[in-house]
PDB file of N, CA and C in Angstrom:
ATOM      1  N   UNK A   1     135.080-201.872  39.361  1.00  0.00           N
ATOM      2  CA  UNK A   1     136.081-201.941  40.409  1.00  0.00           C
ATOM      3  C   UNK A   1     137.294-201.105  40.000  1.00  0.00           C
ATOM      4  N   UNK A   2     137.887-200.135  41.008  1.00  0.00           N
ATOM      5  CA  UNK A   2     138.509-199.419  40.415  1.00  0.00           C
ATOM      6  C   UNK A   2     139.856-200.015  41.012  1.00  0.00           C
ATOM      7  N   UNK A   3     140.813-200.102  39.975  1.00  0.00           N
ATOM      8  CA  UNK A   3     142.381-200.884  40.357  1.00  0.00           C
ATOM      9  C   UNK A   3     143.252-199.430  41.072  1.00  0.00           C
ATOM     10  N   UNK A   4     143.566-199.694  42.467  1.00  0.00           N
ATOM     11  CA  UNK A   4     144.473-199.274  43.071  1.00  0.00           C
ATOM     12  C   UNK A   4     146.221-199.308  42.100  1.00  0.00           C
ATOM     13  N   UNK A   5     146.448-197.891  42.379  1.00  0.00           N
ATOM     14  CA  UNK A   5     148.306-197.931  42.145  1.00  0.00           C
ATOM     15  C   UNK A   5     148.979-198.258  43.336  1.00  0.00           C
ATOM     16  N   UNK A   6     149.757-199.547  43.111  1.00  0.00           N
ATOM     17  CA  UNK A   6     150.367-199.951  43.889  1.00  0.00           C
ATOM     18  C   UNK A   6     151.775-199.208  44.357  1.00  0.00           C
ATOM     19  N   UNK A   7     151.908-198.614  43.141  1.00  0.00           N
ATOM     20  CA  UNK A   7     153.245-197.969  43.092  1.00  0.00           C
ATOM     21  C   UNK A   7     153.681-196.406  44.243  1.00  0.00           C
ATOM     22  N   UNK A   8     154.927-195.761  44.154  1.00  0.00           N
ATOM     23  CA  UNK A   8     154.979-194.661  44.928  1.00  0.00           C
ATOM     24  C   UNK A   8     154.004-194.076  44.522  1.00  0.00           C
ATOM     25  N   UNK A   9     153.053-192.926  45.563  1.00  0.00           N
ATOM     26  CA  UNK A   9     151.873-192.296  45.956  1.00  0.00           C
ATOM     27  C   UNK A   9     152.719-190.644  45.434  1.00  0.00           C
ATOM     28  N   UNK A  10     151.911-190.299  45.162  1.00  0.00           N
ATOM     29  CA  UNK A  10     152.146-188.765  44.822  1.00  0.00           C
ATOM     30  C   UNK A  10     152.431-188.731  43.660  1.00  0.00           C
ATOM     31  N   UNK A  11     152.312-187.260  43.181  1.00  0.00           N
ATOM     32  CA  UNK A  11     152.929-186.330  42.172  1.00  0.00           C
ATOM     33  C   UNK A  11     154.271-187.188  41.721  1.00  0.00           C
ATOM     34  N   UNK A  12     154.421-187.294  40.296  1.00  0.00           N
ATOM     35  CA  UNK A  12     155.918-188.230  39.692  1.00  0.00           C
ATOM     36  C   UNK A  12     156.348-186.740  38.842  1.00  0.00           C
ATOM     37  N   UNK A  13     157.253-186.278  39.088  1.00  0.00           N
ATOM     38  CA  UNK A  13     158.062-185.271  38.405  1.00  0.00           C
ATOM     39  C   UNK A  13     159.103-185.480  37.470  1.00  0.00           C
ATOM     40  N   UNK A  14     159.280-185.062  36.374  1.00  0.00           N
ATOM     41  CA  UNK A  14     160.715-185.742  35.557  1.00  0.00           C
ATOM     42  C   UNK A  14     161.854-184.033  35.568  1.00  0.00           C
ATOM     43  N   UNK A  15     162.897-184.339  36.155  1.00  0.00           N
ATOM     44  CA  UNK A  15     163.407-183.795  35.731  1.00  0.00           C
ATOM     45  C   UNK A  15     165.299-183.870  35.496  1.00  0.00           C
ATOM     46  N   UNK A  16     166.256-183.170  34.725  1.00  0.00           N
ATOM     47  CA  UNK A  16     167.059-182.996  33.771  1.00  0.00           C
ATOM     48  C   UNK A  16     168.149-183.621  35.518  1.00  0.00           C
ATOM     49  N   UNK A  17     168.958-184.699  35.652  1.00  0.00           N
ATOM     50  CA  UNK A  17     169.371-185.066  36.772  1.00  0.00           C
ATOM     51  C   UNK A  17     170.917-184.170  36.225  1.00  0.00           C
ATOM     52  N   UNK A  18     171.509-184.284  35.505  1.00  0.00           N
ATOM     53  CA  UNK A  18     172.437-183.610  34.739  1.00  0.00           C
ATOM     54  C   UNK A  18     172.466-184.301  32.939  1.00  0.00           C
ATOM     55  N   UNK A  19     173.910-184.136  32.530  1.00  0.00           N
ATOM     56  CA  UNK A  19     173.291-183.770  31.105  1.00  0.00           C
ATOM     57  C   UNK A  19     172.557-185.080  30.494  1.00  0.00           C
ATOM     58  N   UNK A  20     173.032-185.950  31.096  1.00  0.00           N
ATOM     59  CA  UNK A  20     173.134-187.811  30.769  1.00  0.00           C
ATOM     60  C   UNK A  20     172.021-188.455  31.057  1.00  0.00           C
ATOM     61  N   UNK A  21     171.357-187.586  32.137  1.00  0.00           N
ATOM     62  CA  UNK A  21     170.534-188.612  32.806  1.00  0.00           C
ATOM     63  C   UNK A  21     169.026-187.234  33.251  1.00  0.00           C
ATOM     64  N   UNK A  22     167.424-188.095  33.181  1.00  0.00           N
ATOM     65  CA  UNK A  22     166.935-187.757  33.737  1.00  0.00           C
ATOM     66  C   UNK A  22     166.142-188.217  34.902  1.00  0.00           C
ATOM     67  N   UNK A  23     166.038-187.989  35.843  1.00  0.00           N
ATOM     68  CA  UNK A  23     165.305-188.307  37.396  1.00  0.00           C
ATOM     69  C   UNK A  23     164.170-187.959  37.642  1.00  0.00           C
ATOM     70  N   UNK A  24     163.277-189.101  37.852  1.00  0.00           N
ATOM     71  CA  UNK A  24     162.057-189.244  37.904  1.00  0.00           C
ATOM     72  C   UNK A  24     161.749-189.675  39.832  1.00  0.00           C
ATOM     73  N   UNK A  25     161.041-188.637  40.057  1.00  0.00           N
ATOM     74  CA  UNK A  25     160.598-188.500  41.775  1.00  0.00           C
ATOM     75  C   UNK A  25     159.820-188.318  41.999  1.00  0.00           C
ATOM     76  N   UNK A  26     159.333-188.746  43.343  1.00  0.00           N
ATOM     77  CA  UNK A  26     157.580-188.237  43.810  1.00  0.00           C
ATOM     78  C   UNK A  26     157.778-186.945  44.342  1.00  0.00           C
ATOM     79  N   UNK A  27     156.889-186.452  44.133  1.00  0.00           N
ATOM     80  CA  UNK A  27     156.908-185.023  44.795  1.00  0.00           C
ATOM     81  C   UNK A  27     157.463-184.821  46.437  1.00  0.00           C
ATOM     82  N   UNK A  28     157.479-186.364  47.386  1.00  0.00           N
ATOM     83  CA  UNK A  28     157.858-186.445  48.173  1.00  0.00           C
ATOM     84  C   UNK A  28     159.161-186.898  48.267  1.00  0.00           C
ATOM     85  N   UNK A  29     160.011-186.853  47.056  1.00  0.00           N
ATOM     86  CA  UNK A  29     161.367-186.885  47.443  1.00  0.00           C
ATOM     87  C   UNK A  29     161.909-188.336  46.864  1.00  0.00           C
ATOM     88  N   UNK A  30     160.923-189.250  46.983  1.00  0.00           N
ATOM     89  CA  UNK A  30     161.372-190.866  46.524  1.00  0.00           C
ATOM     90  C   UNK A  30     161.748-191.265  44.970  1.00  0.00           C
ATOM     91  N   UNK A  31     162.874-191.108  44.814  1.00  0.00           N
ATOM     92  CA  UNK A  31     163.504-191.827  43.296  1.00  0.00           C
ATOM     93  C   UNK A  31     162.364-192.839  43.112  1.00  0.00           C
ATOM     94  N   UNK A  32     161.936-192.498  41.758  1.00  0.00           N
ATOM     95  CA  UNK A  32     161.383-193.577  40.767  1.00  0.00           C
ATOM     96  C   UNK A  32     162.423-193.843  40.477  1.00  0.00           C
ATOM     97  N   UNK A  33     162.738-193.320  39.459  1.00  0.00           N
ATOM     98  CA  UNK A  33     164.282-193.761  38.344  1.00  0.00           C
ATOM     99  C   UNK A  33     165.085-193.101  37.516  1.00  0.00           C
ATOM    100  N   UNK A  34     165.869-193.510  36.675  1.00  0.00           N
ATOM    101  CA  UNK A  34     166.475-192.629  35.638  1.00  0.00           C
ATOM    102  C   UNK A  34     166.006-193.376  34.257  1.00  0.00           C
ATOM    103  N   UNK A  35     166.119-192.253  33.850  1.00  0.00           N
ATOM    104  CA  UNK A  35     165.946-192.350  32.552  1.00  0.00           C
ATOM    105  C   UNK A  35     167.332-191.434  31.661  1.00  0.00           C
ATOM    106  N   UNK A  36     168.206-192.926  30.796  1.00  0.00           N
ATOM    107  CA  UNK A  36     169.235-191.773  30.041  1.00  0.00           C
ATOM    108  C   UNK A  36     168.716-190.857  29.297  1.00  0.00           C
ATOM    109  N   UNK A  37     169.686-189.492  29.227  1.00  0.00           N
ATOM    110  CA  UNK A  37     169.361-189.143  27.841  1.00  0.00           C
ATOM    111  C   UNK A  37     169.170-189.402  26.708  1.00  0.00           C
ATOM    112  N   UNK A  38     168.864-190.167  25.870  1.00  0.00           N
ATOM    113  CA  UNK A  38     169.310-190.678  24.409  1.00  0.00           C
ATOM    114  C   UNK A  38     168.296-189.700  23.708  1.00  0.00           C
ATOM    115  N   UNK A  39     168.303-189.868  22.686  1.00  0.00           N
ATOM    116  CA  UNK A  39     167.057-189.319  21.378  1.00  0.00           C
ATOM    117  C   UNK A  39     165.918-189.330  21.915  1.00  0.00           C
ATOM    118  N   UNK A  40     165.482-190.438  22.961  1.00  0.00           N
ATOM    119  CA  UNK A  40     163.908-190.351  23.067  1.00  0.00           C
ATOM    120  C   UNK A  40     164.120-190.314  24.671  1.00  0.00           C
ATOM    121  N   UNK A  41     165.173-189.998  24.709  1.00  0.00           N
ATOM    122  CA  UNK A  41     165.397-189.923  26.861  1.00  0.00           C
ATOM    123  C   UNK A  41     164.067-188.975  27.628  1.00  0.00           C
ATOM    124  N   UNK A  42     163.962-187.914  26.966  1.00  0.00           N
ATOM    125  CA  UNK A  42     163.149-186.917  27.475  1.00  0.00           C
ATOM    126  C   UNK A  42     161.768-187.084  27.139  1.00  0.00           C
ATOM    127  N   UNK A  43     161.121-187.429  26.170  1.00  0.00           N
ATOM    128  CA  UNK A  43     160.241-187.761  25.295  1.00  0.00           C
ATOM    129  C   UNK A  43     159.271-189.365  26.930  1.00  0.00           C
ATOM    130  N   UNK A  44     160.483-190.315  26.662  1.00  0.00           N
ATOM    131  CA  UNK A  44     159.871-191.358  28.102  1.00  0.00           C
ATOM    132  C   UNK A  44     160.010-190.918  29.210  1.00  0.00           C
ATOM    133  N   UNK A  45     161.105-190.485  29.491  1.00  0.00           N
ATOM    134  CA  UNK A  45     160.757-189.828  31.242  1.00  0.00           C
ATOM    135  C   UNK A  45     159.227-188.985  31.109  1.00  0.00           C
ATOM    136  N   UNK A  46     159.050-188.089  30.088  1.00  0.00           N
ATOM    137  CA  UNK A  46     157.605-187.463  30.397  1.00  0.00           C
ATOM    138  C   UNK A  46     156.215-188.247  30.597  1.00  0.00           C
ATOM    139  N   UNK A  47     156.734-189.349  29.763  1.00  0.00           N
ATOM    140  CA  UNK A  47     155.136-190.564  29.457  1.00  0.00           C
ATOM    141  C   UNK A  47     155.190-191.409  31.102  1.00  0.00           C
ATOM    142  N   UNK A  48     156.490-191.658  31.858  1.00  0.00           N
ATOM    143  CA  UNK A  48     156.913-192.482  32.224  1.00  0.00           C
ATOM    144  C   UNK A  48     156.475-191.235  33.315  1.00  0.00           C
ATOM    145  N   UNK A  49     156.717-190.192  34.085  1.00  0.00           N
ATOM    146  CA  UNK A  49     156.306-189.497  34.977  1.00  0.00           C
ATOM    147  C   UNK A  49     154.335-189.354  34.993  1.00  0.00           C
ATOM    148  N   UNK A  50     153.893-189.168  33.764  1.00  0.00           N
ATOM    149  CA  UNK A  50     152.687-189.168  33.893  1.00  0.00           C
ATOM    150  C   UNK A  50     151.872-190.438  34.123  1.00  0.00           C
ATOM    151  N   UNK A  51     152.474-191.516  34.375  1.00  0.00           N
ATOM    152  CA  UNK A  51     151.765-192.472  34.471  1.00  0.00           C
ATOM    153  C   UNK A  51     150.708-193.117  35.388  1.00  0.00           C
ATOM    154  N   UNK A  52     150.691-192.651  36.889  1.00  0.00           N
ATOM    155  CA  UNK A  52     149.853-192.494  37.818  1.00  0.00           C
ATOM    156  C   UNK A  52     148.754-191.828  37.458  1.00  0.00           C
ATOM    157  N   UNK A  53     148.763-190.302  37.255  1.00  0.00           N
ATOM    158  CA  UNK A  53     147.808-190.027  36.905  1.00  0.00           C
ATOM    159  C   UNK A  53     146.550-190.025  35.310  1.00  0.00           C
ATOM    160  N   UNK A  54     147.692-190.996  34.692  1.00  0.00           N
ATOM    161  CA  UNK A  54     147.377-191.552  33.230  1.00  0.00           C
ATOM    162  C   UNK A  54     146.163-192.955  33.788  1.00  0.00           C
ATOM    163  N   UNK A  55     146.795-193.875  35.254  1.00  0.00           N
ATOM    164  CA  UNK A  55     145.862-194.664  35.842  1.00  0.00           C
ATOM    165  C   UNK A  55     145.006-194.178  36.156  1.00  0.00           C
ATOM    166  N   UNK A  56     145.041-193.199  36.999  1.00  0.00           N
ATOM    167  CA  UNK A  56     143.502-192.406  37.459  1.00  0.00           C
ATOM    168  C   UNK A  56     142.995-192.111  36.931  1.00  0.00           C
ATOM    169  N   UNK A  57     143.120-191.517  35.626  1.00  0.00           N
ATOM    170  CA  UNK A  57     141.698-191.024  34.536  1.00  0.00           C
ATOM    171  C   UNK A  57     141.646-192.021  33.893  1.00  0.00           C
ATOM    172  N   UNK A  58     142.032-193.320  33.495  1.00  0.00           N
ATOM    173  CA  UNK A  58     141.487-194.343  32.940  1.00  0.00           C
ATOM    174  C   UNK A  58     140.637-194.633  34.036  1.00  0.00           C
ATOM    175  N   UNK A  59     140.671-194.858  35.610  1.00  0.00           N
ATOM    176  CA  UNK A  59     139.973-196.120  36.268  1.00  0.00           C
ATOM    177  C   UNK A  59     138.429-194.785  36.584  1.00  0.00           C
ATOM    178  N   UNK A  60     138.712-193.469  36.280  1.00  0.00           N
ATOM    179  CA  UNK A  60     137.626-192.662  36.302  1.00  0.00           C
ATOM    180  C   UNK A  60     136.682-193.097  35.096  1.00  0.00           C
ATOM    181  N   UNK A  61     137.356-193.198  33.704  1.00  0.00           N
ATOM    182  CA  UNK A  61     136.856-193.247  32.486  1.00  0.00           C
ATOM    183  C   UNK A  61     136.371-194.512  32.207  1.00  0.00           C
ATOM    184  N   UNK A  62     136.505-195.581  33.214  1.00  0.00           N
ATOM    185  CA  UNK A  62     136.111-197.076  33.310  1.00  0.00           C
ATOM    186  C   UNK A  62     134.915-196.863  34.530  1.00  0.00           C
ATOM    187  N   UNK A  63     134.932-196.422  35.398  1.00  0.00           N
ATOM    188  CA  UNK A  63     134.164-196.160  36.693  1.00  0.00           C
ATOM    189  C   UNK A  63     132.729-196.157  35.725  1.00  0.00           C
ATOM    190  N   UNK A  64     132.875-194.441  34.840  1.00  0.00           N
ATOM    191  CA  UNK A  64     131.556-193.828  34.014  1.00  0.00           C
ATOM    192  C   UNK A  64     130.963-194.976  33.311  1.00  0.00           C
ATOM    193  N   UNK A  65     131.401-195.896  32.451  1.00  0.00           N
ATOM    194  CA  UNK A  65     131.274-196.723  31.531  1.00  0.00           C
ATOM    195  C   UNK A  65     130.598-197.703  32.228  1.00  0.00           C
ATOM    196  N   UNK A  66     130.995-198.213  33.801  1.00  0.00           N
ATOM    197  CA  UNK A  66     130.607-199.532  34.268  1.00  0.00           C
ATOM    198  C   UNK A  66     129.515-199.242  35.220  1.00  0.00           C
ATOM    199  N   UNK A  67     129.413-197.715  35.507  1.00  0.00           N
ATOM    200  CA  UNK A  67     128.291-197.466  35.768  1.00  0.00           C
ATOM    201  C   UNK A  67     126.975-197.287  34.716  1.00  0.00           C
ATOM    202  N   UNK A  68     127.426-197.361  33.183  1.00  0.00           N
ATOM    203  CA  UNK A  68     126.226-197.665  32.416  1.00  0.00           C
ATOM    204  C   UNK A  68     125.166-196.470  32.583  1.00  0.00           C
ATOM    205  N   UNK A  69     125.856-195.283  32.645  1.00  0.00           N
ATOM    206  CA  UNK A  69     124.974-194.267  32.878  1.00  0.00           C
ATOM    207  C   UNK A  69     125.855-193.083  31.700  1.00  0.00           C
ATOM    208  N   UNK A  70     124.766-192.335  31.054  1.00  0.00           N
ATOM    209  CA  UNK A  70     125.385-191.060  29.742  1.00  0.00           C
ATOM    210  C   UNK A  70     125.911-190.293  30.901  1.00  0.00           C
ATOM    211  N   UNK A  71     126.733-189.549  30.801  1.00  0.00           N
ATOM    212  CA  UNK A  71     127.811-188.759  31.546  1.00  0.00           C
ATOM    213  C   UNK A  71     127.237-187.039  30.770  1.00  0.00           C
ATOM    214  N   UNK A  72     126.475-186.281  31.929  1.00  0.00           N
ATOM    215  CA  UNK A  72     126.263-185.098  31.410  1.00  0.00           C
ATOM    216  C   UNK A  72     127.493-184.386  30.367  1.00  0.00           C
ATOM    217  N   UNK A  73     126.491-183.453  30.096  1.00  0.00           N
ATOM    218  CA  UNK A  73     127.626-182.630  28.625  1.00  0.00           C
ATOM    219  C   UNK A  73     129.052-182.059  29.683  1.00  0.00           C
ATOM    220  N   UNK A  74     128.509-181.249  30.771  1.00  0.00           N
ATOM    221  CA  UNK A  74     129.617-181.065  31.729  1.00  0.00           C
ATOM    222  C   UNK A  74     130.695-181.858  32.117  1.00  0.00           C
ATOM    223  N   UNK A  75     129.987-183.304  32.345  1.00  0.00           N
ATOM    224  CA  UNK A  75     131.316-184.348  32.781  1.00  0.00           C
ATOM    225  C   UNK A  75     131.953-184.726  31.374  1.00  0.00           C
ATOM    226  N   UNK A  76     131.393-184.618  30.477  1.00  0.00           N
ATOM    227  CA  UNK A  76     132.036-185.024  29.175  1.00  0.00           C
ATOM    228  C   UNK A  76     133.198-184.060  28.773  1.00  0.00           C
ATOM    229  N   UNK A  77     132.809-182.471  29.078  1.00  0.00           N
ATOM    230  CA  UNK A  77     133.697-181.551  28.667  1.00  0.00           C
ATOM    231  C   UNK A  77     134.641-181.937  30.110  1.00  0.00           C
ATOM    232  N   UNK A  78     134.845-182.275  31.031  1.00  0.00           N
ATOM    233  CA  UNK A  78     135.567-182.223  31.976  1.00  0.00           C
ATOM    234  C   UNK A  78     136.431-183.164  31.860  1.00  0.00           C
ATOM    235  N   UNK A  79     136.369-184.360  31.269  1.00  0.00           N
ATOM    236  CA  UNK A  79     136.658-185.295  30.881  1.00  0.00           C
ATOM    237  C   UNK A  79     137.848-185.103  29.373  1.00  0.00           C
ATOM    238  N   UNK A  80     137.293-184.423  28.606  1.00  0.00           N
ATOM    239  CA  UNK A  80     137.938-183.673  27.402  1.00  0.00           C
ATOM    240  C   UNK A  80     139.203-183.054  28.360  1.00  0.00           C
ATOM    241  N   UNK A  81     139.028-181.991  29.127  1.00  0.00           N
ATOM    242  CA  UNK A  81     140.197-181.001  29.266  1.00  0.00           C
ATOM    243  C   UNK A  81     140.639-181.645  29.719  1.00  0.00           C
ATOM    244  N   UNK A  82     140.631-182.892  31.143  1.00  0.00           N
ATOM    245  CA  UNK A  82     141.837-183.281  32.219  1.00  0.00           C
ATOM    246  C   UNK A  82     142.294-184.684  30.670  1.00  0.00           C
ATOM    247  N   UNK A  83     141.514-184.585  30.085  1.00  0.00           N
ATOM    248  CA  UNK A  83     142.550-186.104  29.133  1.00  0.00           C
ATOM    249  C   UNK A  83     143.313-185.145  28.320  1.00  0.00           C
ATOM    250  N   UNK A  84     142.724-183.914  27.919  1.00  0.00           N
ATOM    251  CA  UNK A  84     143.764-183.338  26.757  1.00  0.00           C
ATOM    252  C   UNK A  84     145.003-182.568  27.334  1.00  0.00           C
ATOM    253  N   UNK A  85     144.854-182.491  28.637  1.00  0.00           N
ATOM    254  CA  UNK A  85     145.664-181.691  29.847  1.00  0.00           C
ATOM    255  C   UNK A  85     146.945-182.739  30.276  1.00  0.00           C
ATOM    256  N   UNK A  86     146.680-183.765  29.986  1.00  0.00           N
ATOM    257  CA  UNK A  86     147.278-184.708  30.245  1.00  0.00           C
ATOM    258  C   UNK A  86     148.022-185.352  29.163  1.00  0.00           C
ATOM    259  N   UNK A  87     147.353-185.572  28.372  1.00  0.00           N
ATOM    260  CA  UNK A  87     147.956-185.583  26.768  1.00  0.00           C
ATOM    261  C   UNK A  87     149.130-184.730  26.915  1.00  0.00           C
ATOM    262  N   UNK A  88     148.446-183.470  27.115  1.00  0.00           N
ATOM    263  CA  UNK A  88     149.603-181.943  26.590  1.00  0.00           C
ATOM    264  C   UNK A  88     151.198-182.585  27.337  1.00  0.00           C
ATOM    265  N   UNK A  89     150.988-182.993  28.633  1.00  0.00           N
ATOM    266  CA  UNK A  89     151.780-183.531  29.769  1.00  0.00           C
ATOM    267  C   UNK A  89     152.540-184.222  29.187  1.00  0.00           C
ATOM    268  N   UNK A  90     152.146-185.195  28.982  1.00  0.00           N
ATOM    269  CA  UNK A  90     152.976-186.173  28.639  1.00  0.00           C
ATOM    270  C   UNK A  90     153.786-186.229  27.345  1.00  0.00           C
ATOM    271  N   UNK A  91     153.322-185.522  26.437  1.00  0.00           N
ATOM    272  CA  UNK A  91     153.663-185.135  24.584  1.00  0.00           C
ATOM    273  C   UNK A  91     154.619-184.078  24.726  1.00  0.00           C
ATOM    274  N   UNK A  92     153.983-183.053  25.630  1.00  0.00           N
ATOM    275  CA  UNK A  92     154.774-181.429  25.293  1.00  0.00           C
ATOM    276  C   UNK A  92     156.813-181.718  25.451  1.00  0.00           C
TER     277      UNK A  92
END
């Protein structure tokens, strides 16, 4: 069963609101939130923007598993790039 995001729908963007603060939005315009600057200000707004689509490749990577079926070499490498693509996302 794959768990629905309840949360705002779309693309979550982080970006620099001015020097203090960063602003986290859907691609459609709707404030998530702020996040201050501090030492690790930028570092969570990025983990904290990727998090929707951090749900979707888990409830994909749970889907494969509960279907109890080997996942060709293709879906495996596909699986590799959008998690390490996402990784990069959220770390860089």
């Amino acid at each position: 069963m794959i768990m629905e995001f309840k949360g705002t729908k779309g693309e979550w963007n982080n970006k620099a609101f001015n020097d203090s603060v960063f602003d986290i939005r859907s691609d459609g315009g709707e404030n998530i939130g702020y996040i201050y600057n501090t030492k690790n200000g930028n570092a969570n707004a990025k983990l904290i923007a990727c998090a929707p689509e951090m749900l979707e490749m888990l409830n994909k990577v749970k889907d494969l598993f509960t279907k109890r079926q080997m996942p060709s070499e293709h879906e495996i490498n596909m699986f590799s790039v959008n998690i390490s693509e996402l990784i990069e996302k959220a770390t860089s």
